[in-house]
N, C-alpha and C. Protein backbone atom coordinates (compact mmCIF):
# COMPACT_ATOMS: atom_id res chain seq x y z
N UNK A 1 -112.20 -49.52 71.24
CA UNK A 1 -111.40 -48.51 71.93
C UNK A 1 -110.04 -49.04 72.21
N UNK A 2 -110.01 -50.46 72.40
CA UNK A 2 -108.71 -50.90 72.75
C UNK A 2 -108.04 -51.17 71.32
N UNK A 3 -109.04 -51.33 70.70
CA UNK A 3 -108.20 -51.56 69.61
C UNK A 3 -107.13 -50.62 68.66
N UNK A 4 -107.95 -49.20 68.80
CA UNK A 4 -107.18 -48.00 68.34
C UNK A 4 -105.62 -47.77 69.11
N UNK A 5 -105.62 -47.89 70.31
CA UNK A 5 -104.37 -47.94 70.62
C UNK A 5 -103.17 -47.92 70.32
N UNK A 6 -102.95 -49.53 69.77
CA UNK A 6 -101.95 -49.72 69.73
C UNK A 6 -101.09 -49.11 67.96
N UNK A 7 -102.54 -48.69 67.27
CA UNK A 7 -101.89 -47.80 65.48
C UNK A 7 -101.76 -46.24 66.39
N UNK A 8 -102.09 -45.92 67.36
CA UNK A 8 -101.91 -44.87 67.87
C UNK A 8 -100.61 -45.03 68.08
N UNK A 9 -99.87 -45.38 69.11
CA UNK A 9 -98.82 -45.38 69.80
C UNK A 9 -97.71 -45.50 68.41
N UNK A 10 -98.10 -46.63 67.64
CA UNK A 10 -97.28 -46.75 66.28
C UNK A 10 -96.87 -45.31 65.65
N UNK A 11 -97.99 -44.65 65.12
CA UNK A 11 -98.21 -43.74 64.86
C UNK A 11 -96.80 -42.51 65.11
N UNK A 12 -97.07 -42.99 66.63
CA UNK A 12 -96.02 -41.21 67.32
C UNK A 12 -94.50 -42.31 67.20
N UNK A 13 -94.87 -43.20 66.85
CA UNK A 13 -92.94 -44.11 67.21
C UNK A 13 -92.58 -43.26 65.47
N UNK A 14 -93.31 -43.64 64.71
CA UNK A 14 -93.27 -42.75 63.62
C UNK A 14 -92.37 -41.95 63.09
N UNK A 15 -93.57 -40.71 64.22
CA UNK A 15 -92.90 -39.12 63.98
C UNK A 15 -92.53 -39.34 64.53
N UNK A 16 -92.18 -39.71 65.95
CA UNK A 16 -90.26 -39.17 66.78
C UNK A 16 -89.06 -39.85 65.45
N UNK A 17 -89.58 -41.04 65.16
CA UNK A 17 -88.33 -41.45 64.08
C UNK A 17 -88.05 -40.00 63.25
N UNK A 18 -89.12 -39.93 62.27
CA UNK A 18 -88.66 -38.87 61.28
C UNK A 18 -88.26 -37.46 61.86
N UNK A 19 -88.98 -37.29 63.21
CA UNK A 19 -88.25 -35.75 63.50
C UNK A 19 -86.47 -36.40 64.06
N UNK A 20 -86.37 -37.24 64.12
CA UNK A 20 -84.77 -37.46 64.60
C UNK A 20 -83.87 -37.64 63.31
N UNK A 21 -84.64 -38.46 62.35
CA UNK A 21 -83.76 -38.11 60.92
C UNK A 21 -83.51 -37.00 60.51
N UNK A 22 -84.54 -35.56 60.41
CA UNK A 22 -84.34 -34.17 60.27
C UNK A 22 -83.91 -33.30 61.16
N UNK A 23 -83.63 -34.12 62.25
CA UNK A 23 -82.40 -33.13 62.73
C UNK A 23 -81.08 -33.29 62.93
N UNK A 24 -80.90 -35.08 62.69
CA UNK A 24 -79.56 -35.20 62.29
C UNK A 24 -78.68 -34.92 60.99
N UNK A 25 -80.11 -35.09 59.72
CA UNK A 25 -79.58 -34.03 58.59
C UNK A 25 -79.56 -32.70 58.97
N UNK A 26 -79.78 -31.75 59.43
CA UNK A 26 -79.76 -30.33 59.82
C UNK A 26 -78.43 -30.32 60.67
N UNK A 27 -77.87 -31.31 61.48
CA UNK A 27 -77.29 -31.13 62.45
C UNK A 27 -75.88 -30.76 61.74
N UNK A 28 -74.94 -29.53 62.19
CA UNK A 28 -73.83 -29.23 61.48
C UNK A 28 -72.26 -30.33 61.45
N UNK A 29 -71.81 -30.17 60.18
CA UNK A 29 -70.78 -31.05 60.36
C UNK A 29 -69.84 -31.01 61.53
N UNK A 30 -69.07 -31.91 62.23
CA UNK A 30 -68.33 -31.50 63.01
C UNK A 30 -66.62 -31.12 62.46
N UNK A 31 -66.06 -30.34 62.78
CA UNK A 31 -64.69 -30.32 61.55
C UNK A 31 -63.86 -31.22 62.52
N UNK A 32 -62.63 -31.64 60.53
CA UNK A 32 -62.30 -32.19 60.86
C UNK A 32 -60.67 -32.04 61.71
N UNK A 33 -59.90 -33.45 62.54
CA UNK A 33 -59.07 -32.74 63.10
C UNK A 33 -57.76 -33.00 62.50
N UNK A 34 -56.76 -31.64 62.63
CA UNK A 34 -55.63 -31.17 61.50
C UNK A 34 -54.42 -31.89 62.64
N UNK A 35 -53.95 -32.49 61.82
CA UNK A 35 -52.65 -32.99 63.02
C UNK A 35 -51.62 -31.66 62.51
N UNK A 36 -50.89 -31.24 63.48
CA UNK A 36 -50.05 -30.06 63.37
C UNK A 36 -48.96 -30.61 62.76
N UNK A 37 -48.50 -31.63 62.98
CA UNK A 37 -46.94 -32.33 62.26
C UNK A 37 -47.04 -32.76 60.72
N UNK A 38 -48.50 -32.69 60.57
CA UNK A 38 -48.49 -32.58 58.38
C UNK A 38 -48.07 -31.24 57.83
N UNK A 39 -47.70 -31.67 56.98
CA UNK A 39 -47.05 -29.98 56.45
C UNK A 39 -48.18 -30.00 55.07
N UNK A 40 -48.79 -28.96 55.08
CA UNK A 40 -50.04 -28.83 53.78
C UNK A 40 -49.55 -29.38 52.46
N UNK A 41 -50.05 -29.77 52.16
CA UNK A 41 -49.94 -30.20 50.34
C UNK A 41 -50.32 -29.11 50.01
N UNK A 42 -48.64 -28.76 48.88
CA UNK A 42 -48.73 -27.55 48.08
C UNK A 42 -48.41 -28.17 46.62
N UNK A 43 -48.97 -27.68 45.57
CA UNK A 43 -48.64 -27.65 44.14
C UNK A 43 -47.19 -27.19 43.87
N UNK A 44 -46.36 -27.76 43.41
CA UNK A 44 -45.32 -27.15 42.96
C UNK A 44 -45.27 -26.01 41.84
N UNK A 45 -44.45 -24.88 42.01
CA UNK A 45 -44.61 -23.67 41.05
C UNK A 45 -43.91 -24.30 40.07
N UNK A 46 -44.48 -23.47 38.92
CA UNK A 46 -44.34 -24.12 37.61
C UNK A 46 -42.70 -23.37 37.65
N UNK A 47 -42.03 -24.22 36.80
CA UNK A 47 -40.43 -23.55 36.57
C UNK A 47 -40.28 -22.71 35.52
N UNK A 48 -39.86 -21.56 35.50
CA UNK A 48 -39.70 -20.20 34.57
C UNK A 48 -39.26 -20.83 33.21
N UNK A 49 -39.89 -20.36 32.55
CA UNK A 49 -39.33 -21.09 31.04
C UNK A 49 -37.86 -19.94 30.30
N UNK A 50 -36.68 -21.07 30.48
CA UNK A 50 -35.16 -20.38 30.23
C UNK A 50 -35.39 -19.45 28.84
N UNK A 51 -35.41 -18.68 28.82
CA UNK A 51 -34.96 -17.38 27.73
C UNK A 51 -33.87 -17.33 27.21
N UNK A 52 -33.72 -17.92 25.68
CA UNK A 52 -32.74 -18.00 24.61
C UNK A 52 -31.81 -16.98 25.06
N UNK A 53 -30.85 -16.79 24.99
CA UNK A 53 -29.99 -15.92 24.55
C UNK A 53 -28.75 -15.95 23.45
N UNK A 54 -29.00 -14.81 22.54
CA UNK A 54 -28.31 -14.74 21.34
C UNK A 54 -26.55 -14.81 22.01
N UNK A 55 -25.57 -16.06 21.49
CA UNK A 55 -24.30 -16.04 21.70
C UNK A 55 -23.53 -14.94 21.15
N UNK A 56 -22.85 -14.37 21.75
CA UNK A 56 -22.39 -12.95 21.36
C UNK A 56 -21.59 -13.10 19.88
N UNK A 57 -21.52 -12.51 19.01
CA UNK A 57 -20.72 -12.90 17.42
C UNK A 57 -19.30 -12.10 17.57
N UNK A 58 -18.49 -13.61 17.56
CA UNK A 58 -17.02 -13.19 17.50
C UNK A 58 -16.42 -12.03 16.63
N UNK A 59 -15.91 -11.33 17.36
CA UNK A 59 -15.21 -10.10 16.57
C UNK A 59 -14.46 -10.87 15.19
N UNK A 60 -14.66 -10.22 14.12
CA UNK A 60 -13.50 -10.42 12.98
C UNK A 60 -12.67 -9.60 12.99
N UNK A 61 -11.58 -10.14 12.85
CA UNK A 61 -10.42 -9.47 12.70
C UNK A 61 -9.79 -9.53 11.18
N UNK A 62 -9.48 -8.41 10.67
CA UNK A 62 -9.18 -8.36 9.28
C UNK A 62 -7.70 -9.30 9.31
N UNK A 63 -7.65 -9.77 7.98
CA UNK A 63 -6.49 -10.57 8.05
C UNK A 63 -5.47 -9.38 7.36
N UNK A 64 -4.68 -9.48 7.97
CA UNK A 64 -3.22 -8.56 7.49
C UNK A 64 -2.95 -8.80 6.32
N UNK A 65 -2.80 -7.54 5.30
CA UNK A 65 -2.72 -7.75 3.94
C UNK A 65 -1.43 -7.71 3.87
N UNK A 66 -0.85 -8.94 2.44
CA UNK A 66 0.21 -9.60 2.27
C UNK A 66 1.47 -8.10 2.11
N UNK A 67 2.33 -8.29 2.32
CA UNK A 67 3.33 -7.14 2.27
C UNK A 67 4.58 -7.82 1.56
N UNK A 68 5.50 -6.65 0.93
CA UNK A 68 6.16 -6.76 -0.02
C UNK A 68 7.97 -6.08 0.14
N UNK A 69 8.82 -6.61 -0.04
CA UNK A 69 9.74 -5.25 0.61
C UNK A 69 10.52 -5.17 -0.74
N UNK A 70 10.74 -4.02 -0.73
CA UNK A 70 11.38 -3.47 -2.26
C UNK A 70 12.40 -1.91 -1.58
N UNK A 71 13.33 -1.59 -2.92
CA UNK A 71 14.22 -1.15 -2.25
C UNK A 71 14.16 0.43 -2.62
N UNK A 72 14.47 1.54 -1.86
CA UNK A 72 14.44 2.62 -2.55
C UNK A 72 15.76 3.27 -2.43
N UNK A 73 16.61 3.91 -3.72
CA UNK A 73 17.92 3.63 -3.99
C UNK A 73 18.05 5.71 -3.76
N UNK A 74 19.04 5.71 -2.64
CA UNK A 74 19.52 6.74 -2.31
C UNK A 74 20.85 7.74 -2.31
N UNK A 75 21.92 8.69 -2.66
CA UNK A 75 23.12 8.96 -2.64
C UNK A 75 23.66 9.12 -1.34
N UNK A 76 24.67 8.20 -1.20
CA UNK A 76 25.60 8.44 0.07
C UNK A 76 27.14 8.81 0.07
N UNK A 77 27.37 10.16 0.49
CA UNK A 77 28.72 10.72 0.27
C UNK A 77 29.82 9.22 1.13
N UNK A 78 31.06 8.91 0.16
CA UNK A 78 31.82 7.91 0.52
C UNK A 78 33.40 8.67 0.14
N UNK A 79 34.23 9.19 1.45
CA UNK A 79 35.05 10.02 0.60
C UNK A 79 34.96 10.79 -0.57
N UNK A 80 35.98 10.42 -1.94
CA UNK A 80 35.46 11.92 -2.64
C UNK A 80 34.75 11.05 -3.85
N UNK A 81 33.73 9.82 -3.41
CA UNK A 81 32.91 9.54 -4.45
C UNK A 81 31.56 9.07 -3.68
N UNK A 82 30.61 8.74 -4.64
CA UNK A 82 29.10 9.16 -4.05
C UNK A 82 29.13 7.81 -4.69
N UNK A 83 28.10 7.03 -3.99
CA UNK A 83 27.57 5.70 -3.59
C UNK A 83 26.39 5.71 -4.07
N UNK A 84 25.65 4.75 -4.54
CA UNK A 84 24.26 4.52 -4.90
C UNK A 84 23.70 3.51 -3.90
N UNK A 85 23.06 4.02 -2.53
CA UNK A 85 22.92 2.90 -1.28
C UNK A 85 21.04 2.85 -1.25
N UNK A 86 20.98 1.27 -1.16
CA UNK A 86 19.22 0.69 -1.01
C UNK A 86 18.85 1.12 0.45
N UNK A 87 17.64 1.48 0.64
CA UNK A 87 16.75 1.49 1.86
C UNK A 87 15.62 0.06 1.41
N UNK A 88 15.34 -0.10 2.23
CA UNK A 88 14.07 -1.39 2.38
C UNK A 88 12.81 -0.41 2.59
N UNK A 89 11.51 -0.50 1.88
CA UNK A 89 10.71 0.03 2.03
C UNK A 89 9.29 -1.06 1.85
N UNK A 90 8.70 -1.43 2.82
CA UNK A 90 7.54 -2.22 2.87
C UNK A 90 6.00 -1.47 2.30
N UNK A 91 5.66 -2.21 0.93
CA UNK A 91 4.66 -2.15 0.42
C UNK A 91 3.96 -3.13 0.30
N UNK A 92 2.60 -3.02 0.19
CA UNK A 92 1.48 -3.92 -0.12
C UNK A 92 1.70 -4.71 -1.40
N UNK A 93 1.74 -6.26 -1.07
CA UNK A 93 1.53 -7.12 -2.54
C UNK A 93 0.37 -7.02 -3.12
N UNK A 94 0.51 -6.87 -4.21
CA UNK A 94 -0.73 -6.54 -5.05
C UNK A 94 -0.76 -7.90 -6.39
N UNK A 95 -1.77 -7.92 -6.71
CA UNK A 95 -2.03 -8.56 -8.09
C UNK A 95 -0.98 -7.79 -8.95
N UNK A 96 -1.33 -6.90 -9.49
CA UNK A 96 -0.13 -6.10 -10.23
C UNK A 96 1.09 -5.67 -10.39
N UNK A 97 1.90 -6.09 -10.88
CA UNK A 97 3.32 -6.21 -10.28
C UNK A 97 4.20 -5.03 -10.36
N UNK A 98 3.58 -4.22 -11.29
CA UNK A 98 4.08 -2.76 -10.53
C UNK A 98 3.63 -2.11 -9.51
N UNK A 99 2.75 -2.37 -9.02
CA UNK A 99 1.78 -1.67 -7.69
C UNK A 99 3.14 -1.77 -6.45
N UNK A 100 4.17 -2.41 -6.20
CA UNK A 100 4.92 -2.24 -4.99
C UNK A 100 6.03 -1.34 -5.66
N UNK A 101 6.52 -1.24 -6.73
CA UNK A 101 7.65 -0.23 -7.50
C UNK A 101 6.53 1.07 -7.26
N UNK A 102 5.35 1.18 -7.41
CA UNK A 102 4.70 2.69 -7.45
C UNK A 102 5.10 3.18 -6.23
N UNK A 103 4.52 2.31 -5.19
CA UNK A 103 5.14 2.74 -3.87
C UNK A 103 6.49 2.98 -3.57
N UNK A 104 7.59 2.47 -4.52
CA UNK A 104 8.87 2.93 -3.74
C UNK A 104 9.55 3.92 -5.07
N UNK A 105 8.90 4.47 -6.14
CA UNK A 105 9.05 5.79 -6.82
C UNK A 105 8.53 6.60 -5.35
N UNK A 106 7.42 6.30 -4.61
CA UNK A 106 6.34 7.40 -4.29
C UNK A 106 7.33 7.82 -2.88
N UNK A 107 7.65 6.97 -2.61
CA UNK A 107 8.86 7.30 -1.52
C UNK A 107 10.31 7.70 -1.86
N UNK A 108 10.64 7.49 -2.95
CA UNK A 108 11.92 7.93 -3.87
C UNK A 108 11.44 9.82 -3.82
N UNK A 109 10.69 9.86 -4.71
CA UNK A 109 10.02 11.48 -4.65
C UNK A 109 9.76 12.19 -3.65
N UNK A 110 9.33 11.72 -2.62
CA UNK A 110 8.90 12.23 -1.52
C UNK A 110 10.56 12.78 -0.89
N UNK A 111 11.58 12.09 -1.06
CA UNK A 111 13.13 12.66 -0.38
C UNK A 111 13.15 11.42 0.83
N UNK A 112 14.50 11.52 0.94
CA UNK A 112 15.45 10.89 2.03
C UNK A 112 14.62 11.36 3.81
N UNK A 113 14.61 10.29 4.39
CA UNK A 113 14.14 11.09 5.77
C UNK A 113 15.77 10.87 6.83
N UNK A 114 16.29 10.04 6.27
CA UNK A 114 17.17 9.77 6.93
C UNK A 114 18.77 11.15 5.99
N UNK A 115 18.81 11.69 7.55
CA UNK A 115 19.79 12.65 7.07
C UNK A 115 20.98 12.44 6.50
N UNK A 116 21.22 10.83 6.73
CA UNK A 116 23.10 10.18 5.77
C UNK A 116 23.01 9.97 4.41
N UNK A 117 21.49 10.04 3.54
CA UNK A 117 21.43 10.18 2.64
C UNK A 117 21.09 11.43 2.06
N UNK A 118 20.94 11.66 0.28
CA UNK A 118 20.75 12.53 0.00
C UNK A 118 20.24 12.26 -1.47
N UNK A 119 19.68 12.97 -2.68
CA UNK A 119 18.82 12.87 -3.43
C UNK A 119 18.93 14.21 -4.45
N UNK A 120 19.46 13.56 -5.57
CA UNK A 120 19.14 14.60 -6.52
C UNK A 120 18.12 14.59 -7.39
N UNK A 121 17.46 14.22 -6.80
CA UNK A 121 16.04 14.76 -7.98
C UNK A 121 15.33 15.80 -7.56
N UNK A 122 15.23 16.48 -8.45
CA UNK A 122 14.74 18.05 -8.00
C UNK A 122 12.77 17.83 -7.11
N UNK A 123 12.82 18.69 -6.33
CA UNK A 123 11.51 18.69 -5.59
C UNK A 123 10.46 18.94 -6.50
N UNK A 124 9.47 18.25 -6.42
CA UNK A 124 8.42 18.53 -7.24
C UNK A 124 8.02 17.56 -8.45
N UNK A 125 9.24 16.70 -8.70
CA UNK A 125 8.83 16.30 -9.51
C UNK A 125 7.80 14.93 -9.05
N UNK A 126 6.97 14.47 -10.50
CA UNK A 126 6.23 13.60 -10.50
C UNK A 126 6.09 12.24 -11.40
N UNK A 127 5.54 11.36 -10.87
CA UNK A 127 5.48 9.80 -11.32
C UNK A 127 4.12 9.87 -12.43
N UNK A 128 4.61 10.45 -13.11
CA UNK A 128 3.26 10.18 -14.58
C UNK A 128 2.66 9.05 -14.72
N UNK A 129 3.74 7.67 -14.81
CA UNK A 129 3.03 6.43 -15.20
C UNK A 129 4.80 5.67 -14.74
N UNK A 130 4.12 4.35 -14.50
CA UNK A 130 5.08 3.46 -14.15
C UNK A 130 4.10 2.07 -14.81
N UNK A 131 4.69 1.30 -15.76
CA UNK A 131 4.37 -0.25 -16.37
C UNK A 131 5.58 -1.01 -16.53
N UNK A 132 5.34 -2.24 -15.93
CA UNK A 132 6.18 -3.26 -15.66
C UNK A 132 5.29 -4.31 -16.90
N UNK A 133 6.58 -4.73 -18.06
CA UNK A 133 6.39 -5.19 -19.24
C UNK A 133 6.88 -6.43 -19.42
N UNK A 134 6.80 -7.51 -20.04
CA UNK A 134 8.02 -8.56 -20.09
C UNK A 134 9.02 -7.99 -20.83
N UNK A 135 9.22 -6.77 -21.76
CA UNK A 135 10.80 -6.37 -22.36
C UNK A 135 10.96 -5.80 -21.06
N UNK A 136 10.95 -4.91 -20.02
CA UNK A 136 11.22 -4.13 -18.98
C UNK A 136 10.30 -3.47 -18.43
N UNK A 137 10.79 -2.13 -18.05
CA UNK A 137 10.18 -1.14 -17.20
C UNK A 137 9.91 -0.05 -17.49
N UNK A 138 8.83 0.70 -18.01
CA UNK A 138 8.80 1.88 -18.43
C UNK A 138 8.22 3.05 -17.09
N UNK A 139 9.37 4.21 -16.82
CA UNK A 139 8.74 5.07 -16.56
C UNK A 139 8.35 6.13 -16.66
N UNK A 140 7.91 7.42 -16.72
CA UNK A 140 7.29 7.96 -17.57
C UNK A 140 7.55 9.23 -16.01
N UNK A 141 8.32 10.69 -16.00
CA UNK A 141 8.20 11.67 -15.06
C UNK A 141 8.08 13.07 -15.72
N UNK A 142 7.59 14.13 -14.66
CA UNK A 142 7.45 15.06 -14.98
C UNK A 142 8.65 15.76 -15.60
N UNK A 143 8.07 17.36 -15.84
CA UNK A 143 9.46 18.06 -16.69
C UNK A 143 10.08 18.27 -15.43
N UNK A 144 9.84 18.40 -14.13
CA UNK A 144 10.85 18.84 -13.38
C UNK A 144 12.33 17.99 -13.00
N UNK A 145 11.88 16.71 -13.35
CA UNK A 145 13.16 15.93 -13.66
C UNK A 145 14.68 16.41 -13.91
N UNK A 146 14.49 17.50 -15.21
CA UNK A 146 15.11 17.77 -16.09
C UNK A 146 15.86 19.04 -15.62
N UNK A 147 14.93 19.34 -14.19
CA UNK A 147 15.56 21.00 -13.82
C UNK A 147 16.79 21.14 -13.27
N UNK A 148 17.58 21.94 -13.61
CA UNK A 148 19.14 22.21 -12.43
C UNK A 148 20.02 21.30 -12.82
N UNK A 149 21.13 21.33 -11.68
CA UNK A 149 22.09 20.71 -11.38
C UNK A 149 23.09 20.71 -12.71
N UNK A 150 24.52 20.36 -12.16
CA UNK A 150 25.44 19.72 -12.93
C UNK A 150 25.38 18.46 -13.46
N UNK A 151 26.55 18.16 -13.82
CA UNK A 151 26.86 16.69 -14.72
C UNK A 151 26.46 15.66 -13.63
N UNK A 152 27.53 15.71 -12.26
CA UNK A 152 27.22 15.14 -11.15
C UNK A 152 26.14 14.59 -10.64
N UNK A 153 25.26 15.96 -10.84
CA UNK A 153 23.66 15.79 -10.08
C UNK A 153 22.80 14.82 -11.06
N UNK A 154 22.97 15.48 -12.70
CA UNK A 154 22.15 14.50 -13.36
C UNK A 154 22.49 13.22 -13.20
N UNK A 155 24.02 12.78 -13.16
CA UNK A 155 24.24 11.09 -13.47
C UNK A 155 23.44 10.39 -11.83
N UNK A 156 23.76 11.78 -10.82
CA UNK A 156 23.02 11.16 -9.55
C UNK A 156 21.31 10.75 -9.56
N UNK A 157 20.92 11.58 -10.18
CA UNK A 157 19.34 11.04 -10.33
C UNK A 157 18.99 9.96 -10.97
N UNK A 158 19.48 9.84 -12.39
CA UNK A 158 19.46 8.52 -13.47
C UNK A 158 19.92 7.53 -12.67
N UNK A 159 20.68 7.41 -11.93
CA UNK A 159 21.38 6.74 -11.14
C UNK A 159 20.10 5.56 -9.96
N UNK A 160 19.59 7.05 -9.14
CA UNK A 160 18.33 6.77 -8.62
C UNK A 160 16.92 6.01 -9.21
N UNK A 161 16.77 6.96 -10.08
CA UNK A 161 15.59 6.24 -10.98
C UNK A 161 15.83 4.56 -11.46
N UNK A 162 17.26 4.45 -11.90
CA UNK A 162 17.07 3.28 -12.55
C UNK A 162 17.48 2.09 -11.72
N UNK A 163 18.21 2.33 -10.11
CA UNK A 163 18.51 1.27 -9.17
C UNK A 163 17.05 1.07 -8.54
N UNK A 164 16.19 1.90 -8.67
CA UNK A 164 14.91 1.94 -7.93
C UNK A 164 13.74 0.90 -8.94
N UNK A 165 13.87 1.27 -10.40
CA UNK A 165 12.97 0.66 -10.97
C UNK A 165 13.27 -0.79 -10.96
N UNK A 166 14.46 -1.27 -11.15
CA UNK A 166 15.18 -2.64 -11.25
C UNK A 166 15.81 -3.44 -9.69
N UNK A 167 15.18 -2.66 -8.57
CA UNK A 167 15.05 -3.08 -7.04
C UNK A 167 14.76 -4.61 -7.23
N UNK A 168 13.36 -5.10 -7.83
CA UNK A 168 13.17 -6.87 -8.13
C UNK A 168 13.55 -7.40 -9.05
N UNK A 169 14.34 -6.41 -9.56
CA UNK A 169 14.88 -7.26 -10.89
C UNK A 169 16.06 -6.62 -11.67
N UNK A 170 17.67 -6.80 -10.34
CA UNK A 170 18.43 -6.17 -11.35
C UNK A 170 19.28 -6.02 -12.83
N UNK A 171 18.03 -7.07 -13.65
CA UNK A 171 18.84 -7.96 -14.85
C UNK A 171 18.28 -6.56 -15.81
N UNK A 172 16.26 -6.19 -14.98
CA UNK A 172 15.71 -5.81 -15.76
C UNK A 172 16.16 -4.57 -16.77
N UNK A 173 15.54 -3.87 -18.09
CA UNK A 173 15.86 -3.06 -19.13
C UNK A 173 14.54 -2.05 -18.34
N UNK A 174 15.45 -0.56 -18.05
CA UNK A 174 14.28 0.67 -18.16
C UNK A 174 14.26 1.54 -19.07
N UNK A 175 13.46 1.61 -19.72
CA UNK A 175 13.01 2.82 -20.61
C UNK A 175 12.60 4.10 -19.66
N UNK A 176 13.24 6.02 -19.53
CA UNK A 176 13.20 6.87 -18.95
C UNK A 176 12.40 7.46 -19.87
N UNK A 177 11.42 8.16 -19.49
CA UNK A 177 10.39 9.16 -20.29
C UNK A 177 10.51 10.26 -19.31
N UNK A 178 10.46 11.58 -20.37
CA UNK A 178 9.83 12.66 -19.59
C UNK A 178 8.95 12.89 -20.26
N UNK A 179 7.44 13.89 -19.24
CA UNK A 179 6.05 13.76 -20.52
C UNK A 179 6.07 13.16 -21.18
N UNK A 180 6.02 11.80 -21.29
CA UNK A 180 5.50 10.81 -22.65
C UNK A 180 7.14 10.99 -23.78
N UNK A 181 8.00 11.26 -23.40
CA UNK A 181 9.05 11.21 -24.42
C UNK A 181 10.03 10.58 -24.01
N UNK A 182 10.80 10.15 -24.60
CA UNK A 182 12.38 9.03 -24.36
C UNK A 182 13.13 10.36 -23.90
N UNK A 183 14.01 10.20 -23.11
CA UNK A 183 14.65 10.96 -22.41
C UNK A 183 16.24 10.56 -22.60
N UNK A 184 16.47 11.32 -24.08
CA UNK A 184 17.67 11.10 -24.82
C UNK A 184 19.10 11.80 -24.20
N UNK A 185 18.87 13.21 -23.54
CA UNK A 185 19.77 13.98 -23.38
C UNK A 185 19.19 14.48 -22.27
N UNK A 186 20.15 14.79 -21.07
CA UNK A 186 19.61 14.89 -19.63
C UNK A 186 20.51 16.67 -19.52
N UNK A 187 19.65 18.01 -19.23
CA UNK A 187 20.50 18.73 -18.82
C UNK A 187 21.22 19.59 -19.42
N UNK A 188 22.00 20.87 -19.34
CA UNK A 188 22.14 21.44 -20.11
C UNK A 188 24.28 21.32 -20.67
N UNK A 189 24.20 20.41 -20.02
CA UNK A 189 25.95 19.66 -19.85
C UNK A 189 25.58 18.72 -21.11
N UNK A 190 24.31 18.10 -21.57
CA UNK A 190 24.45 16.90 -22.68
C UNK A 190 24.72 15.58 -21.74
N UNK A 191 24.13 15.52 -21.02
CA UNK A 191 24.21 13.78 -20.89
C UNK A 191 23.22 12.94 -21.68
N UNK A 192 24.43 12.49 -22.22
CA UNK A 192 23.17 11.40 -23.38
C UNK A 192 23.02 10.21 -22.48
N UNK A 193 21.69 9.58 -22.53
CA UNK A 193 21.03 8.42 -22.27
C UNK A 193 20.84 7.15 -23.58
N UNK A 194 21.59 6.51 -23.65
CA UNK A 194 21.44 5.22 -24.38
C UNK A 194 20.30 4.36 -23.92
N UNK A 195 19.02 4.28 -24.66
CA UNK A 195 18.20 3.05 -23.87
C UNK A 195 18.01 2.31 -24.68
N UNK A 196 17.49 1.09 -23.79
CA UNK A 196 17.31 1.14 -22.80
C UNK A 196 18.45 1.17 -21.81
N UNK A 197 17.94 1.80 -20.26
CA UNK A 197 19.20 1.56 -20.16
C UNK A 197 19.21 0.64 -18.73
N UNK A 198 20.10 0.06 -18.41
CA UNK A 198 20.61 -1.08 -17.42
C UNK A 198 21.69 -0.67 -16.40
N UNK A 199 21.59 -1.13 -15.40
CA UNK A 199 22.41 -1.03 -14.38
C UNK A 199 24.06 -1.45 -14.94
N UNK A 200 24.59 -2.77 -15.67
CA UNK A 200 25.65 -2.70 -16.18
C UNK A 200 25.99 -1.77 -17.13
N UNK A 201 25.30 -1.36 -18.03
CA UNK A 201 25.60 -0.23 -18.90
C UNK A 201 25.69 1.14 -18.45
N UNK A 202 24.71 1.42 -16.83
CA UNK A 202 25.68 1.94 -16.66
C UNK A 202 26.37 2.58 -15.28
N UNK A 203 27.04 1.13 -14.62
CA UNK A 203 28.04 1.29 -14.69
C UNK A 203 29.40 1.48 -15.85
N UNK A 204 29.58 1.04 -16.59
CA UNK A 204 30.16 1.28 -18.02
C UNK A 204 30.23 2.47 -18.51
N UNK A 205 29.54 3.22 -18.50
CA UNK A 205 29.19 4.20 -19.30
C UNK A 205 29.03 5.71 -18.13
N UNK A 206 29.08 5.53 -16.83
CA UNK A 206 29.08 6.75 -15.94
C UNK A 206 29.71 6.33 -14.90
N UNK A 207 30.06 7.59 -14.15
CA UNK A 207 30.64 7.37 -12.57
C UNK A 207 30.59 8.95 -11.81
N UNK A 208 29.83 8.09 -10.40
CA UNK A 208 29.36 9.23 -9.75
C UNK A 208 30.67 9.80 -8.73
C-alpha cells in the first residue's frame, strides 16, 4: 500500500505537466509592440516606363528655282524719233537655252504695262516656235504679225522682234518666219527683210 504511492503522486506530476504544455500551446499570441516613430516599410512604385516620342520632321522648304533676267525691247517716243528701249524681265533658268527668250517673246506679245512705252505689234499675234541654234535664232509668228500699220509701224515691230530675240546675245543672226515661211517683205508699203537679219544691219539699213 505504501508502496503504490509514490507512482501515484508521479503519475498526477505528469498530467499537470502535460495539461500546462496544452495550454500554453493554445494560449494566444500576445501582439507585437509598434513604436509610433517607425515609418512602415513601403515598396517603392515602379517608375512609368518614358514613351518614345516621334521628333517632329522639319518642314522642307523648296529651294528657289534659279532665275534669269533677259530683256524685253519696247518703243519709246524721243522727240520726233522713236527709240528702241529694254525692260528687264525675270525668267526661270532652264536647261534649254531658249526657255528664258520664250518667256520674254511671251511678255513682248502680251503689250507694254508701263504706259511710256508702246508696241507695234498688232494684238493677237502669236509665238509659233522659238529655237536657239549655234548659226542663230529662229522665230517662227503668226499671220497677224503682218496686219496694218505703215512703213513706221512695220520697221517698229522688226525692230522689237529682233532687239528681243538677240537680248543674250547682241552679236546673234535671227531668222523671222511667218507660218513656217521666211518673212521676205513686211506689209503692204514693201519692206524688204534681208536675212538673216542683225541688229547692225539694221541699224544700216532702217530708221525709226
Amino acid at each position: 500500500m505504501q508502496a503504490q504511492q509514490p507512482v501515484r503522486r508521479m503519475a498526477i506530476a505528469i498530467a499537470l505537466g502535460m495539461s500546462a504544455l496544452v495550454f500554453a500551446a493554445c494560449a494566444p499570441e500576445e501582439p507585437q509592440a509598434v513604436n509610433p516613430n517607425t515609418s512602415p516599410t513601403t515598396s517603392p512604385a515602379p517608375s512609368p516606363t518614358p514613351i518614345a516620342q516621334e521628333s517632329p520632321t522639319p518642314s522642307q522648304t523648296k529651294p528657289q528655282a534659279a532665275q534669269k533676267t533677259v530683256e524685253v525691247y519696247w518703243l519709246k517716243s524721243s522727240g520726233n524719233n522713236i527709240e528702241v528701249v529694254p525692260t528687264q524681265v525675270k525668267a526661270a533658268a532652264a536647261v534649254k537655252s531658249q526657255a528664258p527668250l520664250n518667256e520674254a517673246f511671251n511678255s513682248l506679245l502680251a503689250g507694254p504695262t508701263d504706259p511710256g512705252y508702246s508696241s507695234t505689234i498688232p494684238k493677237g499675234t502669236k509665238l509659233r516656235s522659238l529655237k536657239v541654234r549655234d548659226d542663230g535664232v529662229y522665230v517662227d509668228l503668226s499671220q497677224e504679225f503682218t496686219s496694218g500699220g505703215g512703213s513706221t509701224s512695220m520697221t517698229g515691230r522688226v525692230a522689237q522682234v529682233l532687239y528681243t530675240a538677240t537680248s543674250e546675245n547682241p552679236n546673234a543672226k535671227v531668222w523671222l518666219n511667218v507660218e513656217g515661211k521666211p518673212l521676205d517683205v513686211l506689209g503692204g508699203e514693201g519692206l524688204e527683210l534681208d536675212q538673216p537679219l542683225t541688229r547692225q544691219t539694221f541699224q544700216e539699213n532702217f530708221k525709226l
